[in-house]
Protein backbone atom coordinates (compact mmCIF):
# COMPACT_ATOMS: atom_id res chain seq x y z
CA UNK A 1 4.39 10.07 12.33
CA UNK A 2 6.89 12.60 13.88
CA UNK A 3 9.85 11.37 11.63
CA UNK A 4 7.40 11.37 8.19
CA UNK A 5 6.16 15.19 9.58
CA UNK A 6 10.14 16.17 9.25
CA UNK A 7 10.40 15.60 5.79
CA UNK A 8 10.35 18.53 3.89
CA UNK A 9 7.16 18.44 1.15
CA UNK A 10 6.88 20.27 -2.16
CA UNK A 11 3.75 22.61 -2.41
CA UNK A 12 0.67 20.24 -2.75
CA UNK A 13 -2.81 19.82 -3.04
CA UNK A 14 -4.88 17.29 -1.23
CA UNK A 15 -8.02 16.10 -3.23
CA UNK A 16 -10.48 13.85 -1.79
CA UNK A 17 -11.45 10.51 -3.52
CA UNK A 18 -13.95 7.76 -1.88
CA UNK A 19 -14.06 4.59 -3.53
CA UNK A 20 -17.01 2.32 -4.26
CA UNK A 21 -17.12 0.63 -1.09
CA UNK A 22 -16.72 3.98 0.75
CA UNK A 23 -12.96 3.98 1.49
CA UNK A 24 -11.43 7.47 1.81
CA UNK A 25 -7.95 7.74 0.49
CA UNK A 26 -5.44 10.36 0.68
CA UNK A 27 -4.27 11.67 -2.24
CA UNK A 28 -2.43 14.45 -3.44
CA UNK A 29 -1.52 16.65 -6.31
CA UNK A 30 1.78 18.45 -7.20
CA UNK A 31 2.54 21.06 -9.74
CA UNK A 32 0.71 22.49 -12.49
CA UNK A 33 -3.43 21.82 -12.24
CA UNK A 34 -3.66 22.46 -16.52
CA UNK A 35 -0.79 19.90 -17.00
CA UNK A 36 -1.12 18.38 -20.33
CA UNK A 37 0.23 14.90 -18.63
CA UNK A 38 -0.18 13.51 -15.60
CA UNK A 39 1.89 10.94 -13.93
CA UNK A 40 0.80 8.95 -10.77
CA UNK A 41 3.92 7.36 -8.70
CA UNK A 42 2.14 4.53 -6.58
CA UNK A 43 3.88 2.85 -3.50
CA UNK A 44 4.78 -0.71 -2.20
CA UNK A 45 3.75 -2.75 0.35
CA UNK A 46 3.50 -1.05 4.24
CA UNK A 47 4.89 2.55 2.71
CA UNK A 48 2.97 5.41 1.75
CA UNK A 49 3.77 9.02 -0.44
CA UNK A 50 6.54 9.89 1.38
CA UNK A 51 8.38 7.18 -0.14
CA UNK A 52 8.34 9.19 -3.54
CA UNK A 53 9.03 12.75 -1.85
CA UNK A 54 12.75 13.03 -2.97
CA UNK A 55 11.85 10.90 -6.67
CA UNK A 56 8.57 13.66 -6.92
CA UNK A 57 10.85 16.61 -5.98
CA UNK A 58 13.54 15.67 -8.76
CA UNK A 59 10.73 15.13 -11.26
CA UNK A 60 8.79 18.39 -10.83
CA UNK A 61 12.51 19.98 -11.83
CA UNK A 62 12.75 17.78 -14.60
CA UNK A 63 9.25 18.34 -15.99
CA UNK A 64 8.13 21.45 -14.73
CA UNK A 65 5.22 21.65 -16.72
CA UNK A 66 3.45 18.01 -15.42
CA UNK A 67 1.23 17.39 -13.12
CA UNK A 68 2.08 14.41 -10.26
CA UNK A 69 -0.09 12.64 -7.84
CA UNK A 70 0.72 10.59 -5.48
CA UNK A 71 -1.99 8.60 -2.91
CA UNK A 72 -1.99 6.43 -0.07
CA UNK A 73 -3.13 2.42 -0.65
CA UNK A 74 -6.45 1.50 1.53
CA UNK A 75 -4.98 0.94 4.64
CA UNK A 76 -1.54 2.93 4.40
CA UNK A 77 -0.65 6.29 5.26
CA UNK A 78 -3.66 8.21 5.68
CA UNK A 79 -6.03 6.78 3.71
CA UNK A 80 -8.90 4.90 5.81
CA UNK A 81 -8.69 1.05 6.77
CA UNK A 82 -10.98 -1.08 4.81
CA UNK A 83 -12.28 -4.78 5.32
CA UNK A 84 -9.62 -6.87 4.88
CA UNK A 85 -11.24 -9.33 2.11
CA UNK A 86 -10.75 -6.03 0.26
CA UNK A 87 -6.70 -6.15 0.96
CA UNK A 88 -5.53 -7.76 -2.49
CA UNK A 89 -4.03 -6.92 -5.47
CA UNK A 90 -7.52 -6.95 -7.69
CA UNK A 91 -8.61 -4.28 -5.68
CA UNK A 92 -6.18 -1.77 -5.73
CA UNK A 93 -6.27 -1.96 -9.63
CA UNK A 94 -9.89 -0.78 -8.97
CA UNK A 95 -9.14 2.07 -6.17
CA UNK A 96 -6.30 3.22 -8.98
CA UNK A 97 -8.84 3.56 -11.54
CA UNK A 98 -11.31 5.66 -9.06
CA UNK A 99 -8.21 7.82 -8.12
CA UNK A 100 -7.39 8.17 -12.22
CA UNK A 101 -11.11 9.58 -12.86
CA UNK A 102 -10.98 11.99 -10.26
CA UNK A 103 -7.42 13.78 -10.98
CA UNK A 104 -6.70 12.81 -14.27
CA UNK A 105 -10.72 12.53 -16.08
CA UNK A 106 -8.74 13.61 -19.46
CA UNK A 107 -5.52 13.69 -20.90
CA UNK A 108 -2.83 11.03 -21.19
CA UNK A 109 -0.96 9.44 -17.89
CA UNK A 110 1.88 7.46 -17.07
CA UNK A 111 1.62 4.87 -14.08
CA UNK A 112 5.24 4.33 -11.74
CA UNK A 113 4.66 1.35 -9.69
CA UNK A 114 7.14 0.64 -6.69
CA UNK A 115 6.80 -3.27 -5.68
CA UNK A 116 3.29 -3.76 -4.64
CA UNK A 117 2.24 -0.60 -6.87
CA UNK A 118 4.04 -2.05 -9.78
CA UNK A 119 1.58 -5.01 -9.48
CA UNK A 120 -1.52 -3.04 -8.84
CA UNK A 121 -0.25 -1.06 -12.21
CA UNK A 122 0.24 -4.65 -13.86
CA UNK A 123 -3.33 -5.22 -12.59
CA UNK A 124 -4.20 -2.14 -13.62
CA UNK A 125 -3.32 -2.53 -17.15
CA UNK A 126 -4.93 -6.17 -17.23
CA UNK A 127 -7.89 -4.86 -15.58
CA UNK A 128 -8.24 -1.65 -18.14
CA UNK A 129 -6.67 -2.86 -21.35
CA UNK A 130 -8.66 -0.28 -23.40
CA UNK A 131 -7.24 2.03 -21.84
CA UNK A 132 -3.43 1.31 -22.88
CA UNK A 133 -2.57 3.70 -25.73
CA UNK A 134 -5.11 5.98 -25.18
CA UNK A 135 -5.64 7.45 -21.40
CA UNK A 136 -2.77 5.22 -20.37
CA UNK A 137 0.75 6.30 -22.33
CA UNK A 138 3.18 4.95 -20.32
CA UNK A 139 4.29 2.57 -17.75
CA UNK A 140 6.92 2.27 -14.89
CA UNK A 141 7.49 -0.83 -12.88
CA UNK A 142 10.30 -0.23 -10.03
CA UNK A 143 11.48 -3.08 -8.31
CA UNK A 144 8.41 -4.84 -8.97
CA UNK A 145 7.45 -8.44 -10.13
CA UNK A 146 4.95 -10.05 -13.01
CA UNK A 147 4.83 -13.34 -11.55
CA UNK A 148 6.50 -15.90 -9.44
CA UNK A 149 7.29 -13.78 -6.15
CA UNK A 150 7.21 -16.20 -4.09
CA UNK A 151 10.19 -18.14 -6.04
CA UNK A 152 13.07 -16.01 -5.30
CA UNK A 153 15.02 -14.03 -2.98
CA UNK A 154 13.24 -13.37 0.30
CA UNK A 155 9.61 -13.94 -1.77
CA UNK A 156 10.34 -17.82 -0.74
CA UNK A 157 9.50 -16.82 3.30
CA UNK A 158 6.06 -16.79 1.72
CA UNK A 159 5.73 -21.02 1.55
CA UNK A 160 7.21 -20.68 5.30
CA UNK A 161 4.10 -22.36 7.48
CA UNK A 162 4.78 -19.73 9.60
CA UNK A 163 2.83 -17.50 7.62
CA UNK A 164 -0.33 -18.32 7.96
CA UNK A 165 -0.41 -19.02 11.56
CA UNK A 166 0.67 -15.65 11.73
CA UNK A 167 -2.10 -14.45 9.55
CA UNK A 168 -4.10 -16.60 11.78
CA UNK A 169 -2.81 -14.92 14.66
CA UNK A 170 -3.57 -10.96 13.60
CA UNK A 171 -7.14 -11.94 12.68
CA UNK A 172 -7.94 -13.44 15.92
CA UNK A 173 -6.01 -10.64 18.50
CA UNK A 174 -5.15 -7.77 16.09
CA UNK A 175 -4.24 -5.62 19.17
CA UNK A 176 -2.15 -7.87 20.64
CA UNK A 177 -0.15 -8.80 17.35
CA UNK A 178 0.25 -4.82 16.75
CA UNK A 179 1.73 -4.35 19.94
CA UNK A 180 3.82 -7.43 19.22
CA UNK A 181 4.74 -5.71 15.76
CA UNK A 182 6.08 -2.73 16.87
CA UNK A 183 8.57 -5.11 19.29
CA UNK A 184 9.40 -7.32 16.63
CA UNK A 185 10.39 -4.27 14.46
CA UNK A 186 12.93 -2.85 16.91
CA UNK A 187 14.29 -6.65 17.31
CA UNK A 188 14.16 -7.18 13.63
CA UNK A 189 15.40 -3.61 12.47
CA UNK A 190 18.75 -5.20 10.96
CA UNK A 191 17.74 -7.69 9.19
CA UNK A 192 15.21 -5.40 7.60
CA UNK A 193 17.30 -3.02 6.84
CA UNK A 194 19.90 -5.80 5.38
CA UNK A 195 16.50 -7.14 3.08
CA UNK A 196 15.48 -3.70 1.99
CA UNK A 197 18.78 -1.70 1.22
CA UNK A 198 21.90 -2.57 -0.99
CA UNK A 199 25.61 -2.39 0.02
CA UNK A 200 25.42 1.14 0.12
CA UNK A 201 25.34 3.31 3.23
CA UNK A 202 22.32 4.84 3.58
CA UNK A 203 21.54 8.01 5.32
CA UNK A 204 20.35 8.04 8.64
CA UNK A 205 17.35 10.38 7.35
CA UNK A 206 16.24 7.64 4.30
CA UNK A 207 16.24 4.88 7.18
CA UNK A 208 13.88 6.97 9.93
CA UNK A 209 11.72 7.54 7.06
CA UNK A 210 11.51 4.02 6.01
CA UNK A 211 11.22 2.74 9.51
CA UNK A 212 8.34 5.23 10.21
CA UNK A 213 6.58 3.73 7.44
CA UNK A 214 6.90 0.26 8.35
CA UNK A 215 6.05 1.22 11.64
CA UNK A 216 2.62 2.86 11.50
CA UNK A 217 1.21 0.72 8.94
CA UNK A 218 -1.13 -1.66 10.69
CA UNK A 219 -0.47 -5.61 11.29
CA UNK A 220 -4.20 -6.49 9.69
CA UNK A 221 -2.74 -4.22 6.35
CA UNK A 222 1.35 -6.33 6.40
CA UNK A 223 -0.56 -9.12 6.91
CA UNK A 224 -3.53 -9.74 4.96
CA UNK A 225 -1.51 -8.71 2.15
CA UNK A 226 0.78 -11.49 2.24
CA UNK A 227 -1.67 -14.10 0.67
CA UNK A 228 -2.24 -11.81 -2.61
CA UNK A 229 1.46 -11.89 -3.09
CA UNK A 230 1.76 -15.70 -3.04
CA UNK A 231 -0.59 -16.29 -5.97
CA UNK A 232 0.08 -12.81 -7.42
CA UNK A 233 0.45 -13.41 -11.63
CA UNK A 234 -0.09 -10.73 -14.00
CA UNK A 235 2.35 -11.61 -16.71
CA UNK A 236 -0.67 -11.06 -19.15
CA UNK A 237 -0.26 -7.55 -18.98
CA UNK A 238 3.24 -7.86 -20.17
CA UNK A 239 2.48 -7.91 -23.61
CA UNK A 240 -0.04 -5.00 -23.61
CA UNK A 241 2.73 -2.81 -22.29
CA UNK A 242 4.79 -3.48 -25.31
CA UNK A 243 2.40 -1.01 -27.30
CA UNK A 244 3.68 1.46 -24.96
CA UNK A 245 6.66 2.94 -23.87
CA UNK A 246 7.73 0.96 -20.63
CA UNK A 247 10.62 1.36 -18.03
CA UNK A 248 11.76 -1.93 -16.10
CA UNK A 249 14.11 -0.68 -13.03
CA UNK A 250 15.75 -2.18 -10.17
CA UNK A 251 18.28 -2.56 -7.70
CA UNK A 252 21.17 -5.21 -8.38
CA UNK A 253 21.36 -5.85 -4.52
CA UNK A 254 17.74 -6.35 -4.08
CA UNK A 255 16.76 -9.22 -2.08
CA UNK A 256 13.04 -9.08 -2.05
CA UNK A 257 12.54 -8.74 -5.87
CA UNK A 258 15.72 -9.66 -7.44
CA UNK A 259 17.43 -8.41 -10.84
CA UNK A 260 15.79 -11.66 -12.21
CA UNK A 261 12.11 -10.65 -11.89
CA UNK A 262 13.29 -7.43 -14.09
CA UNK A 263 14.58 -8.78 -16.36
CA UNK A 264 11.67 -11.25 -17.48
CA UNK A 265 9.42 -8.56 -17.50
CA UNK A 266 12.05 -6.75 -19.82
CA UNK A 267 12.36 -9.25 -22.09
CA UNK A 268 8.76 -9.76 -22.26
CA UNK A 269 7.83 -5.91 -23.07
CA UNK A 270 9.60 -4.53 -26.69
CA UNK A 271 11.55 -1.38 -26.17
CA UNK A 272 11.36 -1.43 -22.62
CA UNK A 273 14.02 0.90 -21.02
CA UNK A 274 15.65 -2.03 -18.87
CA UNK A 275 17.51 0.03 -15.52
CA UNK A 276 19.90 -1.35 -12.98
CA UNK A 277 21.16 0.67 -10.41
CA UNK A 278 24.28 -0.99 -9.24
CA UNK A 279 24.42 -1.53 -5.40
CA UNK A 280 20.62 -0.71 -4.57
CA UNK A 281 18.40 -2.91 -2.93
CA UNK A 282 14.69 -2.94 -2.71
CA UNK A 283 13.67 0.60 -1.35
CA UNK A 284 15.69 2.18 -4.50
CA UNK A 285 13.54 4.67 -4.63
CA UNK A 286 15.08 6.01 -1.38
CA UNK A 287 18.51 5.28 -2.45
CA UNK A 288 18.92 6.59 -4.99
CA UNK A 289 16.29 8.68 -5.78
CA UNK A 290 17.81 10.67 -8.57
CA UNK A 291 18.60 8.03 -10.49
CA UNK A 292 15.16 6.82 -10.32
CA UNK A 293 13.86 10.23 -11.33
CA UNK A 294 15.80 10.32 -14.52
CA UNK A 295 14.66 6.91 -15.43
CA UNK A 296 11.18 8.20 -15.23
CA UNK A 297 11.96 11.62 -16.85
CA UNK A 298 13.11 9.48 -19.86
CA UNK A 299 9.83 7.66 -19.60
CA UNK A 300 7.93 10.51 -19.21
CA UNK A 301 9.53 12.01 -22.55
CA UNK A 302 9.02 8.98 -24.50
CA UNK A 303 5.59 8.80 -23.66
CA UNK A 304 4.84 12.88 -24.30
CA UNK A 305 6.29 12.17 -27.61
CA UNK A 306 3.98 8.89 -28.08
CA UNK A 307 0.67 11.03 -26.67
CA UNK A 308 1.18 13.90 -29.07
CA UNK A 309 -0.25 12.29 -32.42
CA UNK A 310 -2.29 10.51 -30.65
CA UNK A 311 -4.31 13.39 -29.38
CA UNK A 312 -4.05 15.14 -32.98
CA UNK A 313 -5.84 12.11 -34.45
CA UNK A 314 -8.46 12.36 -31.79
CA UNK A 315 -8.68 16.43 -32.30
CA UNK A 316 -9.18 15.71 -35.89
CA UNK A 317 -11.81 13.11 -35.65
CA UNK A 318 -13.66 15.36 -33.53
């Protein structure tokens, strides 16, 4: 936690939401509270909302008059652990939707996924279709796949029958497998670093923060989570998205999602803003985080523009 506590954090608000099932999750509000739009930047797999702090920052600048929230996953950061049968894909959709009613009951909203949170926004948009168009404006999927994870890049370690004796493992001795994590972090720390970043340097800063991450999420979270990914298919939602305007981005170095998941999903959506940041590798988002912010400043003025008549054909039905 000491490296995450160094990172310097626009103004913000915290705002307490409790799911059904009685999880607490942290979330938190930046910028204006009247906002007209709202945009929600959700995070990937073992990170949390620090991961968008430099993305957020360059997006308040850009849009000074939105509103963005960013929360913590059930069992990242600092939102409260939860059963693990509740530690899939399918659920988060739901927890997004509780978050969504809470800081965003009105007015329109765009959803930026990174990896796992581009799937629980694919879910999300499966899940809610009704709401595409109208609460829902646009859509952001960053680094993210529909379908077929397990199938490319390091995704195929997934059919490794490693796995589940190692899923086997953290639900019969959690404590002992955490302790055995945190070990097996420092060991692995290179090839991690290898998986996650391009053939860029990265700054010594972006790679304590990521480590952090990785490090204080718990072993029962990285690895119940596994099994959703294997079977994870939401290429459904890809053609409700194409009523919407939609940004596809990744890194052209990135080995745990690579180019080729993209670019499906941008052939699948019409008019989706297709991005490739030359170099990057999975944790774009830290690597080039204003590049990533202009993508979704684009976004967020195509969909401004979309939400307009929209909500002049509501005002004048009313």
């Amino acid at each position: 936690m000491s490296n995450i506590s160094t990172i310097a954090r626009s103004a913000q608000r915290r705002v307490p939401v409790s799911t059904r099932d009685g999880v607490e999750l942290a979330v938190r509000e930046y910028g204006r509270r009247d906002a007209d739009l709202t945009v929600v930047l959700i995070h990937g797999h073992c990170l949390r909302t620090e991961s968008w702090t430099d993305v957020r920052d360059a997006l308040l600048r850009e849009h000074a008059g939105a509103k963005v929230v960013c929360y913590d996953h059930r069992g990242h950061g600092d939102s409260a652990t939860a059963s693990r049968q509740t530690y899939n894909i399918e659920q988060l959709g739901h927890d997004l939707h509780e978050v969504l009613d809470v800081v965003a009951p009105t007015g329109p909203v765009v959803l930026v996924g990174h990896s796992m949170g581009g799937m629980t926004v694919l879910t999300y948009v499966d899940q809610y279709r009704h709401e595409v168009g109208t609460r829902i404006v646009g859509v952001g999927l960053v680094a993210t796949a529909a379908s077929g994870l397990a199938d490319a890049g390091f995704g195929r370690l997934l059919h490794n029958p490693i796995v589940p004796v190692f899923q086997a493992a953290v639900r019969r001795a959690p404590r002992l497998m955490q302790h055995a994590k945190v070990l097996a972090c420092k060991v692995f720390a290179p090839i991690v670093r290898t998986a996650e970043f391009g053939d860029r340097k990265v700054s010594q800063r972006v790679l304590a923060l990521a480590e952090a991450m990785h490090n204080a999420t718990s072993i029962v979270t990285m690895a119940t989570f596994l099994s959703a990914f294997k079977t994870f298919d939401r290429t459904t939602a890809l053609a409700t998205l194409s009523t919407i305007p939609t940004m596809i981005l990744c890194g052209s170095a990135d080995l745990m999602t690579p180019p080729s998941h993209s670019v499906a999903m941008a052939a699948a959506v019409d008019y989706a803003d297709f991005v490739q940041i030359d170099g990057a590798g999975h944790s774009v988002i830290l690597e080039q985080p204003a590049q990533v912010a202009q993508a979704i400043a684009r976004l967020v003025g195509r969909a401004a523009r979309t939400a307009r008549p929209a909500r002049a054909q509501l005002a004048l039905a009313a």
